[in-house]
Protein backbone atom coordinates (compact mmCIF):
# COMPACT_ATOMS: atom_id res chain seq x y z
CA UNK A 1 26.93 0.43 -74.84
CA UNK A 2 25.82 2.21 -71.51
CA UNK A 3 28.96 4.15 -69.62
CA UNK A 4 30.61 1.82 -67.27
CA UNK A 5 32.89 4.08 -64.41
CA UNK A 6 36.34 3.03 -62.81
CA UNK A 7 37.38 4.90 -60.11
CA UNK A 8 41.17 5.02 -58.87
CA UNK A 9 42.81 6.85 -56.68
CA UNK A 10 40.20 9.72 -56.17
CA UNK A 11 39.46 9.89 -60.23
CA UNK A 12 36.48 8.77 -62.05
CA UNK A 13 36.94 7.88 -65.56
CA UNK A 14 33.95 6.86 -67.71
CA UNK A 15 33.41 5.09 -71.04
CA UNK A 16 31.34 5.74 -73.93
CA UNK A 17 32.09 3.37 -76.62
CA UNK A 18 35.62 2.92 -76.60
CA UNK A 19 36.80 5.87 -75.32
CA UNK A 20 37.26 6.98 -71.81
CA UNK A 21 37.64 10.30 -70.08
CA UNK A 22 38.15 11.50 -66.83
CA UNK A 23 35.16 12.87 -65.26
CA UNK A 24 35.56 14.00 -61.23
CA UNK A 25 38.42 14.40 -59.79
CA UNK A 26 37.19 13.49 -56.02
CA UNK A 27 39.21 14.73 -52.63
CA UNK A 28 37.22 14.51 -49.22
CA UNK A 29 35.74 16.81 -47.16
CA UNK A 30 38.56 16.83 -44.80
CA UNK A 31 41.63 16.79 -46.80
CA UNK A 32 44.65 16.25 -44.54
CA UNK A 33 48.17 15.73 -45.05
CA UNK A 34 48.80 11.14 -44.88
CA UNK A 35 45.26 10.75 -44.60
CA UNK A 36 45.60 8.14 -47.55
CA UNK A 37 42.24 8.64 -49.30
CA UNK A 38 42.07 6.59 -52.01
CA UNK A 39 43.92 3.55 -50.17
CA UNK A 40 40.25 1.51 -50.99
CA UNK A 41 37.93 2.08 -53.30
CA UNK A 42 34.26 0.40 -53.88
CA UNK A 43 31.61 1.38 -56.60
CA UNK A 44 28.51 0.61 -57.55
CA UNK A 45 26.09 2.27 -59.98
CA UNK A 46 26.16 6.35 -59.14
CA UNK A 47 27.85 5.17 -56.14
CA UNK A 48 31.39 5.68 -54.85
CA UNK A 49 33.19 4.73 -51.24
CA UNK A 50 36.52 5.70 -51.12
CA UNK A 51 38.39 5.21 -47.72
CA UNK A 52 41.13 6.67 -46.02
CA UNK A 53 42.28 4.42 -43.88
CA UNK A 54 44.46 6.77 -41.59
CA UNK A 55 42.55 9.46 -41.12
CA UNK A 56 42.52 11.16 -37.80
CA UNK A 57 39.10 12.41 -36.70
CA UNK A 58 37.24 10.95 -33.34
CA UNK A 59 33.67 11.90 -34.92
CA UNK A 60 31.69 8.21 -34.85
CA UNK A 61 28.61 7.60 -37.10
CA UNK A 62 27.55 9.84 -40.10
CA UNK A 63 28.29 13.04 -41.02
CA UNK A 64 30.60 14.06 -37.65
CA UNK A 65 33.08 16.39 -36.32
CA UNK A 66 35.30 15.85 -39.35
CA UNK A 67 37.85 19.26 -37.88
CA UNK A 68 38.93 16.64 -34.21
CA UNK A 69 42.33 15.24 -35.51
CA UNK A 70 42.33 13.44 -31.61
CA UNK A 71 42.51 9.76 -33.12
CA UNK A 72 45.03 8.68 -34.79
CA UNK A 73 44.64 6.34 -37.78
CA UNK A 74 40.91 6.18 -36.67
CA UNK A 75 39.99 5.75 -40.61
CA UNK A 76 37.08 7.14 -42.47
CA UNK A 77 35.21 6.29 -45.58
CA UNK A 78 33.21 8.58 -47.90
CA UNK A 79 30.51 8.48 -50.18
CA UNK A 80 29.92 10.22 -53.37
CA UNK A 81 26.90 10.12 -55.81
CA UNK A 82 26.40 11.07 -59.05
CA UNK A 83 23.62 12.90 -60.84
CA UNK A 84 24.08 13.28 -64.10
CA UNK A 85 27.56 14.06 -64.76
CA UNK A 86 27.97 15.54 -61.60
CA UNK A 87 29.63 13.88 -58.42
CA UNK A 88 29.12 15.18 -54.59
CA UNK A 89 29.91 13.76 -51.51
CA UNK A 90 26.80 12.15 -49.81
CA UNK A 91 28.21 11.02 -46.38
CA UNK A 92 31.30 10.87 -44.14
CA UNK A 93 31.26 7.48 -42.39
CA UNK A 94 33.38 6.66 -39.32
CA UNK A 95 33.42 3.84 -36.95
CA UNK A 96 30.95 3.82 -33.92
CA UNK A 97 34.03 3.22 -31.66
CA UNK A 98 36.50 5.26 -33.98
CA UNK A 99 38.32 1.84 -34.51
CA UNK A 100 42.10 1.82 -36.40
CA UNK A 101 42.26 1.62 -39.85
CA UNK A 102 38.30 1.87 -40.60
CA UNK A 103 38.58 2.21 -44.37
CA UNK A 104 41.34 -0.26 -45.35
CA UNK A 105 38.90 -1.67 -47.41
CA UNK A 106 35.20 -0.61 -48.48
CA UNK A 107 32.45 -2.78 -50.29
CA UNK A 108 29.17 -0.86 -51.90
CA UNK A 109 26.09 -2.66 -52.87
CA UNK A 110 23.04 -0.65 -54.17
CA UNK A 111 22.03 1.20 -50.85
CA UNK A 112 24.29 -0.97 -48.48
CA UNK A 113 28.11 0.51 -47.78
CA UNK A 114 30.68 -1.89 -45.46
CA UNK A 115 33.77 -1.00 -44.00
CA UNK A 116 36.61 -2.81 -42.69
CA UNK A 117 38.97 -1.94 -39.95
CA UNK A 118 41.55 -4.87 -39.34
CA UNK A 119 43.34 -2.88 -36.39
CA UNK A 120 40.25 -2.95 -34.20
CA UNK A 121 40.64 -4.12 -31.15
CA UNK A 122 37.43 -5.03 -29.50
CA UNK A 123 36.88 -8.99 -27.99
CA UNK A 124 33.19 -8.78 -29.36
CA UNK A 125 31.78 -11.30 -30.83
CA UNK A 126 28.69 -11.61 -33.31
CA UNK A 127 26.63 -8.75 -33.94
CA UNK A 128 26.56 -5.51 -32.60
CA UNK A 129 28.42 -6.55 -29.31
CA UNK A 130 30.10 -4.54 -26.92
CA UNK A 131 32.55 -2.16 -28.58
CA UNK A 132 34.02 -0.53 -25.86
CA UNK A 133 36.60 -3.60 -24.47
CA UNK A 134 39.36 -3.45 -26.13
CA UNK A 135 41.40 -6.51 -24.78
CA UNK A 136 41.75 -8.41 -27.89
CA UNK A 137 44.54 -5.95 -30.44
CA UNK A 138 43.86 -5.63 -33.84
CA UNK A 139 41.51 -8.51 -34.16
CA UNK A 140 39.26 -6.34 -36.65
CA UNK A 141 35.55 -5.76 -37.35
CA UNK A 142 33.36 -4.69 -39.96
CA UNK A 143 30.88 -2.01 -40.21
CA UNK A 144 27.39 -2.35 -42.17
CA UNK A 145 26.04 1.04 -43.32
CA UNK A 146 22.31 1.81 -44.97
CA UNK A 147 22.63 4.45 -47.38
CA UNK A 148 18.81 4.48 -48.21
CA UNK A 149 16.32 4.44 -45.10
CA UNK A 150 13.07 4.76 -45.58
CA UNK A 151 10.42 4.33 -48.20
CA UNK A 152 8.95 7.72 -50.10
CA UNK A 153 5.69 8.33 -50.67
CA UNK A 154 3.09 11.23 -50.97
CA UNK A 155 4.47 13.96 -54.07
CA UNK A 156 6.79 17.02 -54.46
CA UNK A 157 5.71 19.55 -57.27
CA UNK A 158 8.68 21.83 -58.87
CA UNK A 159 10.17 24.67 -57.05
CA UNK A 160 12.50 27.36 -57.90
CA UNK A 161 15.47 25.62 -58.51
CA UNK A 162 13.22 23.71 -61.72
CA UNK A 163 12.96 20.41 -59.88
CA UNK A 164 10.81 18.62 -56.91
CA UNK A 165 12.67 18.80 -52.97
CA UNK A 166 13.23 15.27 -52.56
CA UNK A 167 14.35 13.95 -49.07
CA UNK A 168 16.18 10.89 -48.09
CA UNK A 169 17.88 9.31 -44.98
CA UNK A 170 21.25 7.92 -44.51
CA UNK A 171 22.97 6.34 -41.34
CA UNK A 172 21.35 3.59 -39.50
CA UNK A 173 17.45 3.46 -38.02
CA UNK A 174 18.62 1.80 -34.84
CA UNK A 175 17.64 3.89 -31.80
CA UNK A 176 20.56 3.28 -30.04
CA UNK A 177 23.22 4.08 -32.58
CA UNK A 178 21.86 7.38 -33.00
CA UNK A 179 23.39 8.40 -36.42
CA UNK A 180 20.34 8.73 -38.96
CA UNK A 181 21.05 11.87 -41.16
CA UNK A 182 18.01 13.08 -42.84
CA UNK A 183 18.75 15.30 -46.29
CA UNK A 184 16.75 17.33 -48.60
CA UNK A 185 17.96 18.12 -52.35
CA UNK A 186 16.69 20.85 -54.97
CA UNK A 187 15.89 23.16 -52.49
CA UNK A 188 16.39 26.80 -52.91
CA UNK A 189 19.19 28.06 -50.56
CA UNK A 190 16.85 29.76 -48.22
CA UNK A 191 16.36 28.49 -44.26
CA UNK A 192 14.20 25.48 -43.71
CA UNK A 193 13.13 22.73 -41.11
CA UNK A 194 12.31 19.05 -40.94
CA UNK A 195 9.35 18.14 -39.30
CA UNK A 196 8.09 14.82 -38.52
CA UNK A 197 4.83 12.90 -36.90
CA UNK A 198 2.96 9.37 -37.06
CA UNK A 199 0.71 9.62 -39.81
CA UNK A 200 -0.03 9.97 -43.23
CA UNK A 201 -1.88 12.48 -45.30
CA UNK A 202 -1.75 14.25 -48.58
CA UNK A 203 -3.68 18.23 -47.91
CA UNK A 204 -2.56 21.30 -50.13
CA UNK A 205 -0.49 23.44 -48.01
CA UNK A 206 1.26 26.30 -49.12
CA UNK A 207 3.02 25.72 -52.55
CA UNK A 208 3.23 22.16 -52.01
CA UNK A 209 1.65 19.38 -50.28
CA UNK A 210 1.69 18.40 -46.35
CA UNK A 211 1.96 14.66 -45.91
CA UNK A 212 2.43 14.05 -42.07
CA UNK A 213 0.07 14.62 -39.76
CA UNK A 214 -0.70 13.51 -35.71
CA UNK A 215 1.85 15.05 -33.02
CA UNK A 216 4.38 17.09 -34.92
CA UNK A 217 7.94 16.99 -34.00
CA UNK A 218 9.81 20.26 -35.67
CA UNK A 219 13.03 20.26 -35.92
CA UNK A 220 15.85 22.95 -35.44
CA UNK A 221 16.31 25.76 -38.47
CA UNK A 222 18.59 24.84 -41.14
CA UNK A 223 20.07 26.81 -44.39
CA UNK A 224 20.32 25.07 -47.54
CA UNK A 225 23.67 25.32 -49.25
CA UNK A 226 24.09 24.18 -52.75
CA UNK A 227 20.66 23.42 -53.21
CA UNK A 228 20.77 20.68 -49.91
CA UNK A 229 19.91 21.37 -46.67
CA UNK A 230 21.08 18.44 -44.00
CA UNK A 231 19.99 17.68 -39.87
CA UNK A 232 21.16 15.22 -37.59
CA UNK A 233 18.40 13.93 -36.34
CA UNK A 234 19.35 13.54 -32.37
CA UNK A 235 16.68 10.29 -30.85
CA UNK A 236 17.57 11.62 -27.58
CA UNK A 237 16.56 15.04 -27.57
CA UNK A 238 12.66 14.85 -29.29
CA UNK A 239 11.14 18.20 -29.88
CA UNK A 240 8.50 16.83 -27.00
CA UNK A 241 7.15 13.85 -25.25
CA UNK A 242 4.25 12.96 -28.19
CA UNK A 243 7.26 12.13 -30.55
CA UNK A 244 9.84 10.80 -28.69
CA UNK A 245 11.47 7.41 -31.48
CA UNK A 246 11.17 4.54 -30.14
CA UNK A 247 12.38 1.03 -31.66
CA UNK A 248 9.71 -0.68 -33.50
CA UNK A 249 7.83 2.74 -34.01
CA UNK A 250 7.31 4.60 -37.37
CA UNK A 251 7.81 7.97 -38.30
CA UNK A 252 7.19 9.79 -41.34
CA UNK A 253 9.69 13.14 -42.14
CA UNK A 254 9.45 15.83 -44.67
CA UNK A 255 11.10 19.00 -44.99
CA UNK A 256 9.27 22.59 -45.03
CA UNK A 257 11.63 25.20 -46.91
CA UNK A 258 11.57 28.97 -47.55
CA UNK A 259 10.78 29.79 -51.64
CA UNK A 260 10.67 33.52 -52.29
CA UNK A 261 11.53 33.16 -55.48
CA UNK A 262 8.45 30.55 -56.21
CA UNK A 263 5.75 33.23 -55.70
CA UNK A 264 2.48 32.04 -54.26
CA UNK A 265 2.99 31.10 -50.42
CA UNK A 266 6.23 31.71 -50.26
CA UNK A 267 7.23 28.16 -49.07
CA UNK A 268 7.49 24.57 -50.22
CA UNK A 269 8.02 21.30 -49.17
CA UNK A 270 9.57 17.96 -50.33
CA UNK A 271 8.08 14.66 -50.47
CA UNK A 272 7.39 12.30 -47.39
CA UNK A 273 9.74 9.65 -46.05
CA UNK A 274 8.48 7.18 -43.81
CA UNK A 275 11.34 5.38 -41.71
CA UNK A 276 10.56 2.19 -39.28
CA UNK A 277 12.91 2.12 -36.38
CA UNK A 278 14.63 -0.82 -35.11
CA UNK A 279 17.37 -1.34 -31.35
């Protein structure tokens, strides 16, 4: 019978057979004293949301200023994958308008995360209204996260860490929101940059392949740690004028990473991602 998980109050136990055992023992990124992580908990697959519905950070979007302790019972919510037997936290996901008590509850479905926060206090109505009035208390909203932007394409050979850079997007592709995250894995833990531009290709290029060509937009230096390197990609600061995102345009990322260890060139790079960008 395949393993089936249950997670609980920051535990993840797993079957096999009739047996279970614990297998992670989760705590987020930001552990604070009557944060309540663990008050809800959501999983799907290699997927895990676990919310803390009274945690105090003002950071909005993904991946924030999780150190600001300036909002009380804001909420948060964070995500943790597994690969193999091996659990890591993927994202930290707040509120666009740091609402109270994001994270009471949490819902995961493949690549889609929601999050509730009963205690906001916003008189919007629909979707994706105005956030900032807050003249109707505690009447609650919901927030709809995409943990998988993008479609992959073009190939990654093995590096020096024994596997093939593979890079992903989390967040939202909306222009306005402004919270895509774009994330490399099994990378060596050397300095590295993402890089991005309109078309497609597939040339030889150093110990890998290059699959974007057209304007290139390069991106600020980053160091892998733990075999990840991470950037925030920022729609309102473009590297120049040729790639400034726009919604309804399409961009195609990849990262370009330091590999001493590799031989050859030197360097590497990960596959392509290709990401269509919406309001």
């Amino acid at each position: 019978m395949p393993a089936m998980a249950l997670t609980v109050l920051g535990c993840v136990f797993v079957r096999s057979g009739t047996s279970w055992s614990q297998q992670a023992y989760l705590k987020a990124s930001n552990t604070d004293a009557s944060d309540q992580f663990g008050w809800s908990v959501a999983v799907s697959g290699n997927t895990v949301v676990v919310g803390a519905n009274v945690e105090d950070s003002s950071a909005t979007g993904v991946n924030g200023n999780q150190g600001d302790n300036s909002a009380s019972e804001a909420g948060a919510a964070y995500v943790f994958v597994r690969s193999d037997t091996s659990w890591s936290q993927q994202a930290y996901l707040k509120a666009s308008n740091a609402a109270a008590r994001f994270g009471e509850s949490v819902a995961v479905s493949g690549d889609t995360v929601v999050v509730g926060a009963p205690w906001e206090s916003s008189n919007a109505t629909g979707v994706n209204g105005n956030q900032g009035d807050y003249s109707a208390p505690f009447s609650g909203a919901a927030y709809v996260f995409d943990l998988g932007l993008g479609t992959t394409y073009c190939t990654a050979g093995a590096n020096s860490t024994g596997a093939s850079a593979s890079i992903s997007a989390t967040g939202s592709a909306g222009v306005a929101a402004n919270v895509l995250l774009l994330r490399a894995e099994y990378v060596p833990d050397q300095p590295g940059v993402f890089f991005y531009g309109p078309l497609q290709v597939s040339i030889p290029f150093g110990n890998g392949t290059l699959c974007i060509a057209g304007p290139i937009g390069r991106l600020d230096v980053v160091n892998a740690t733990g075999n990840v390197m991470t950037f925030p990609l920022d729609n309102t600061s473009p590297p120049s004028a040729l790639t400034q995102i726009t919604a309804g345009s399409t961009w195609n990322f990849q990262a370009w990473f330091r590999d001493p260890a590799a031989g050859g060139a030197f360097f590497d790079l990960s596959d392509g991602l290709s990401v269509t960008f919406g309001l």
